[in-house]
N, C-alpha and C. Protein backbone atom coordinates (compact mmCIF):
# COMPACT_ATOMS: atom_id res chain seq x y z
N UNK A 1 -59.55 -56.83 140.69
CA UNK A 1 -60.35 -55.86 141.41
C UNK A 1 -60.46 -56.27 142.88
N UNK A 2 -60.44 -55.35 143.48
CA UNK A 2 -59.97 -55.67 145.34
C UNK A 2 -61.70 -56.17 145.71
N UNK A 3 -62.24 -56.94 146.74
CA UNK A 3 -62.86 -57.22 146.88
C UNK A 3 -63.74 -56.15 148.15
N UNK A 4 -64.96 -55.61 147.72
CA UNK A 4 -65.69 -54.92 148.28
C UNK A 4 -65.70 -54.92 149.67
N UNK A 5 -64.99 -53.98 150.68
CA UNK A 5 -65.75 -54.04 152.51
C UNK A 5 -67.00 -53.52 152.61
N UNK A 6 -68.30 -54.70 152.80
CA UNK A 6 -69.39 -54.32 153.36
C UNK A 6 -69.31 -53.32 154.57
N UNK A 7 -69.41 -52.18 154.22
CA UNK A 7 -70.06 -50.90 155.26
C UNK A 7 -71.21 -50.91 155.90
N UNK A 8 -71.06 -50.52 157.11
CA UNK A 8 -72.45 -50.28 158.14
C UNK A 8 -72.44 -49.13 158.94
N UNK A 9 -73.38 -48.60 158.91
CA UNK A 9 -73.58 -47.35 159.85
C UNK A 9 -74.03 -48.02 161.21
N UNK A 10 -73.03 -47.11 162.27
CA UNK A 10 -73.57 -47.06 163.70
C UNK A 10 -74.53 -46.34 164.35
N UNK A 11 -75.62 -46.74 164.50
CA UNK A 11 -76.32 -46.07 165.08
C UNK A 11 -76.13 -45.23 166.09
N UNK A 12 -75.71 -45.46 166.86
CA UNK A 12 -75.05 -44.80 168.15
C UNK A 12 -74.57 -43.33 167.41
N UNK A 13 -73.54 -43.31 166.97
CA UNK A 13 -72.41 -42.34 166.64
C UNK A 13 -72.67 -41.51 165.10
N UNK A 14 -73.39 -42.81 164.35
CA UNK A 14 -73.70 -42.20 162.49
C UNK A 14 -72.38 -42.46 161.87
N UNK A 15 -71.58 -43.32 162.53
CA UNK A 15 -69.85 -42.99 161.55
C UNK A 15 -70.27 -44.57 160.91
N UNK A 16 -69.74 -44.61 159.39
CA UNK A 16 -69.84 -45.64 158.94
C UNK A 16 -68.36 -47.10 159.27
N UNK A 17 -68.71 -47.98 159.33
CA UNK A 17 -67.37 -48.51 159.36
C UNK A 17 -67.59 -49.78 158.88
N UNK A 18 -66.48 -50.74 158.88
CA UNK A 18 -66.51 -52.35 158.18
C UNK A 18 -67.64 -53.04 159.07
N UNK A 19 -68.32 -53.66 158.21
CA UNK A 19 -69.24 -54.58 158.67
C UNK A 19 -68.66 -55.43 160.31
N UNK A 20 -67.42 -55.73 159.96
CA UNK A 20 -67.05 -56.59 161.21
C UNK A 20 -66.00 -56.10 162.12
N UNK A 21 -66.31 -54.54 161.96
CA UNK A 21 -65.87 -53.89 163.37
C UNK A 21 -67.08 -53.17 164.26
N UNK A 22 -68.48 -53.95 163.82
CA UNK A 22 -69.36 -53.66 164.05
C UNK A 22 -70.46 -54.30 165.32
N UNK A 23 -71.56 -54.68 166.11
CA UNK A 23 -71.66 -55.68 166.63
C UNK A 23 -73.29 -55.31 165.83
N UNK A 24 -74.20 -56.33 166.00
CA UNK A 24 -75.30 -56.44 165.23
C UNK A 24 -76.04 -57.00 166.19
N UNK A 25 -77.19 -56.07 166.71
CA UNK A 25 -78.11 -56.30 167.32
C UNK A 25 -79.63 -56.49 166.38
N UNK A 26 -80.47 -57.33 166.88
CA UNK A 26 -81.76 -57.94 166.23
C UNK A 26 -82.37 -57.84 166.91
N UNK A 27 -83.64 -57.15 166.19
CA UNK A 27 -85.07 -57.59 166.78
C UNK A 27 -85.70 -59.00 166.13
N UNK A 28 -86.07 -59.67 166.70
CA UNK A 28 -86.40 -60.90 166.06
C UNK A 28 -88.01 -60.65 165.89
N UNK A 29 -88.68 -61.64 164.77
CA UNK A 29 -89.95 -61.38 164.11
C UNK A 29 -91.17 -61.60 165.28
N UNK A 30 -89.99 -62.87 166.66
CA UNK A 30 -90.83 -62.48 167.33
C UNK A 30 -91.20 -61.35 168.44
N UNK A 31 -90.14 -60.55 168.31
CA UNK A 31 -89.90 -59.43 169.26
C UNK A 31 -88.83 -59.00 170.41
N UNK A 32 -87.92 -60.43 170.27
CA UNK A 32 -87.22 -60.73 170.95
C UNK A 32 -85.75 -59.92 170.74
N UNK A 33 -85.15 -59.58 171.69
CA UNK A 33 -83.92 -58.90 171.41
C UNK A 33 -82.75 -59.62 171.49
N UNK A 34 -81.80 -60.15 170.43
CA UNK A 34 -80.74 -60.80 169.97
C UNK A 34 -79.31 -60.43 169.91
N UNK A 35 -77.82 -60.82 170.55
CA UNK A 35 -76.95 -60.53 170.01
C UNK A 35 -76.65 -60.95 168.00
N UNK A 36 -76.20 -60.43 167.57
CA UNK A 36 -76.44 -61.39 166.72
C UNK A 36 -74.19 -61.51 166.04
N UNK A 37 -73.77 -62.41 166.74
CA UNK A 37 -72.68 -62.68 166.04
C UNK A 37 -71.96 -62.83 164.69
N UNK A 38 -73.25 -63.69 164.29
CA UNK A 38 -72.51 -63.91 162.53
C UNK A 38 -73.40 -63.07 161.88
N UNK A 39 -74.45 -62.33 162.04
CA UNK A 39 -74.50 -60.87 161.04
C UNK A 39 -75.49 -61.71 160.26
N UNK A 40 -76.10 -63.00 160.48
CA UNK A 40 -76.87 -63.92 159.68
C UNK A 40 -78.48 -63.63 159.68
N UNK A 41 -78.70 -63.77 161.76
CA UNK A 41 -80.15 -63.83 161.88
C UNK A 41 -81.30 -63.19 161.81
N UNK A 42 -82.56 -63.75 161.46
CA UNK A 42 -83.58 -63.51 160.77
C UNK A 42 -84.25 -62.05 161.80
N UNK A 43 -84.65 -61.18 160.97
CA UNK A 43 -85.02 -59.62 162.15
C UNK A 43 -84.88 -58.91 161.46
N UNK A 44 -84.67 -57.70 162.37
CA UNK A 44 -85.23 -56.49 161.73
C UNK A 44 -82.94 -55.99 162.62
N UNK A 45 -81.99 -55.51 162.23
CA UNK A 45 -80.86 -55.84 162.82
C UNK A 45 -80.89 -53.90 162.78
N UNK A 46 -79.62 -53.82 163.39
CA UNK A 46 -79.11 -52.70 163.68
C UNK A 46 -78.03 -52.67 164.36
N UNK A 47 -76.66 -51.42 164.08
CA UNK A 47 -75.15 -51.99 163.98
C UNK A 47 -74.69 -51.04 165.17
N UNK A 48 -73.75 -51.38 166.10
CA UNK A 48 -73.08 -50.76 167.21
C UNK A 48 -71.79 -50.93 167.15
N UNK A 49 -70.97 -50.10 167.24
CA UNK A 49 -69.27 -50.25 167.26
C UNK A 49 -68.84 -51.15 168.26
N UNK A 50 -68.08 -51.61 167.90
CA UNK A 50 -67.83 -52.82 169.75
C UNK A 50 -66.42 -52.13 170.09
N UNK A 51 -67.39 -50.86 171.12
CA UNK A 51 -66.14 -50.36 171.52
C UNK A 51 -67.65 -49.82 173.34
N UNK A 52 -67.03 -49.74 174.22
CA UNK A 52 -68.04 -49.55 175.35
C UNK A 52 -68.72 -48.05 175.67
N UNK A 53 -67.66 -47.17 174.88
CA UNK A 53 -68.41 -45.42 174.81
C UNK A 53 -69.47 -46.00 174.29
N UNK A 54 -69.13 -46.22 173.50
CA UNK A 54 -70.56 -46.32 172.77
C UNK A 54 -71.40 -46.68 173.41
N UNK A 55 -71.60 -47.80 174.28
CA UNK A 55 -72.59 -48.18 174.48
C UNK A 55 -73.61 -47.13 175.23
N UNK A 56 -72.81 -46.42 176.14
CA UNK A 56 -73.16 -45.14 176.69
C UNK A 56 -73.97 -44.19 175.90
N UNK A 57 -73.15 -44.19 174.62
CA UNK A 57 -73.82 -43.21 174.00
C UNK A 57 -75.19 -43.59 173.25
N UNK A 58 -75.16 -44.47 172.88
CA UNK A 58 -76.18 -45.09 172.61
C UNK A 58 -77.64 -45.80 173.73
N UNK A 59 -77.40 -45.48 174.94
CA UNK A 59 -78.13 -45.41 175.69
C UNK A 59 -78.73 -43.68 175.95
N UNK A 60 -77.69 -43.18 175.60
CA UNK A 60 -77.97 -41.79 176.15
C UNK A 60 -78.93 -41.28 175.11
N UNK A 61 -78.77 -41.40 173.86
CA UNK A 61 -79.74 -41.10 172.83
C UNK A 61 -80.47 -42.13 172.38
N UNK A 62 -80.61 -42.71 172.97
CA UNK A 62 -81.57 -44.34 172.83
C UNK A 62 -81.93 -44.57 170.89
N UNK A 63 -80.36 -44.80 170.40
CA UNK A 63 -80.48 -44.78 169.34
C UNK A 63 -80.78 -45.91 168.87
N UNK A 64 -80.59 -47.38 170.05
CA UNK A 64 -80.45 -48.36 169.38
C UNK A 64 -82.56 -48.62 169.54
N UNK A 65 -83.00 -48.04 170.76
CA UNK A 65 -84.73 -47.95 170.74
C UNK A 65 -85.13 -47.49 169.83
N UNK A 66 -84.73 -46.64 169.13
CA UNK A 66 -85.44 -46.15 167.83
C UNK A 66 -84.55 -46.56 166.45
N UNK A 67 -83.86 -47.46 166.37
CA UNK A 67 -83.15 -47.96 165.55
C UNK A 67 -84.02 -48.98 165.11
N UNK A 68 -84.27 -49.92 166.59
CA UNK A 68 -85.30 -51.31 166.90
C UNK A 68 -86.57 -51.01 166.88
N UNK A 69 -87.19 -50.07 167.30
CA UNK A 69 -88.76 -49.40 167.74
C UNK A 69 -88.73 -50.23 168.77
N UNK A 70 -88.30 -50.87 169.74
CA UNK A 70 -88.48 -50.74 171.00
C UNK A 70 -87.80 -51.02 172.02
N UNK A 71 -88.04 -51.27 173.37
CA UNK A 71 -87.48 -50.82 174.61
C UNK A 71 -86.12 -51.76 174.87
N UNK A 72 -84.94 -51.58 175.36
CA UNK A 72 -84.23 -51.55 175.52
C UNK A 72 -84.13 -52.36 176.70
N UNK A 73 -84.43 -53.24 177.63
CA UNK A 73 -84.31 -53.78 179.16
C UNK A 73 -82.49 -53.51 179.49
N UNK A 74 -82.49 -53.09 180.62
CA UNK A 74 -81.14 -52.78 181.44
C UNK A 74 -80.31 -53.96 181.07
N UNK A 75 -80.78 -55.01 181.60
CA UNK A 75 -80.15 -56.57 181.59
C UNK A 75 -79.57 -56.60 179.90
N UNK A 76 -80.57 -56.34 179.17
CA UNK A 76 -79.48 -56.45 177.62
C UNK A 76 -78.23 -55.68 177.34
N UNK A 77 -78.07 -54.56 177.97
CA UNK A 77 -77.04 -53.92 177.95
C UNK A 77 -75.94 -54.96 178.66
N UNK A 78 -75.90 -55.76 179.33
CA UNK A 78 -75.01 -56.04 180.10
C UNK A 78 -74.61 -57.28 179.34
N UNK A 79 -75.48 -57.68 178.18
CA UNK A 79 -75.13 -58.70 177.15
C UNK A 79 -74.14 -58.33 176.00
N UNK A 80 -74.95 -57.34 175.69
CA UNK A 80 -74.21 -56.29 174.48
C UNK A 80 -72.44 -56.01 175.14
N UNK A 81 -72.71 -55.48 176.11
CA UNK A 81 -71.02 -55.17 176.53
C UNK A 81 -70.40 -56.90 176.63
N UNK A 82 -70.92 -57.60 177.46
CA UNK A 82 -70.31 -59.22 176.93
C UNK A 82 -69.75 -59.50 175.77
N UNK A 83 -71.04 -59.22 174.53
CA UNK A 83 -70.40 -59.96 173.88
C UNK A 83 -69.40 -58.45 173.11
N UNK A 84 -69.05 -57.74 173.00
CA UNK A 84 -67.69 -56.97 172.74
C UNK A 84 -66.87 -57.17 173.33
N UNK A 85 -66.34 -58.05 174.24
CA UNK A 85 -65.10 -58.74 174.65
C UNK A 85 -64.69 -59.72 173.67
C-alpha cells in the first residue's frame, strides 16, 4: 500500500496540496509569529504555498490574519518571502 501524502489547505488560495509544498506559519502560545520549517512547532499553525503570488494574495484578503486571529506586521512578510527561497 503506497504510503499516504499528508494534505494541507492554503489559506491564501483554498487549493489543497502536499504538506511540503507548503510553508507553515505559527502563532506561538505566546503570541509570537513563527516561520515554522519542519511543520513541528508548538501553536496554533496555518499553511501558505511557497510560491510569492501568493503572498500577495494572501495579504490582499488577509487570510493568513484570520487564519492566525491576528495582525500581520509588514516586516513578517519580508520573512515569509525569505524563507520560500
Amino acid at each position: 500500500m503506497p504510503k499516504k501524502i499528508p494534505m494541507r489547505r492554503c489559506v491564501a488560495t483554498g487549493e489543497q496540496f502536499p504538506k511540503k509544498e507548503l510553508l507553515r506559519i505559527v502563532r506561538t502560545p505566546e503570541g509570537e509569529l513563527k516561520v515554522d520549517p519542519t511543520g513541528k512547532m508548538n501553536g496554533h499553525g496555518a499553511y501558505i504555498r511557497k510560491d510569492e503570488s501568493v503572498i500577495e494574495v494572501a495579504k490582499k484578503n488577509n487570510a493568513l490574519k484570520k487564519a492566525l486571529a491576528t495582525d500581520i506586521p509588514e516586516e513578517f512578510w519580508e520573512e515569509v518571502r525569505n524563507a520560500m527561497k
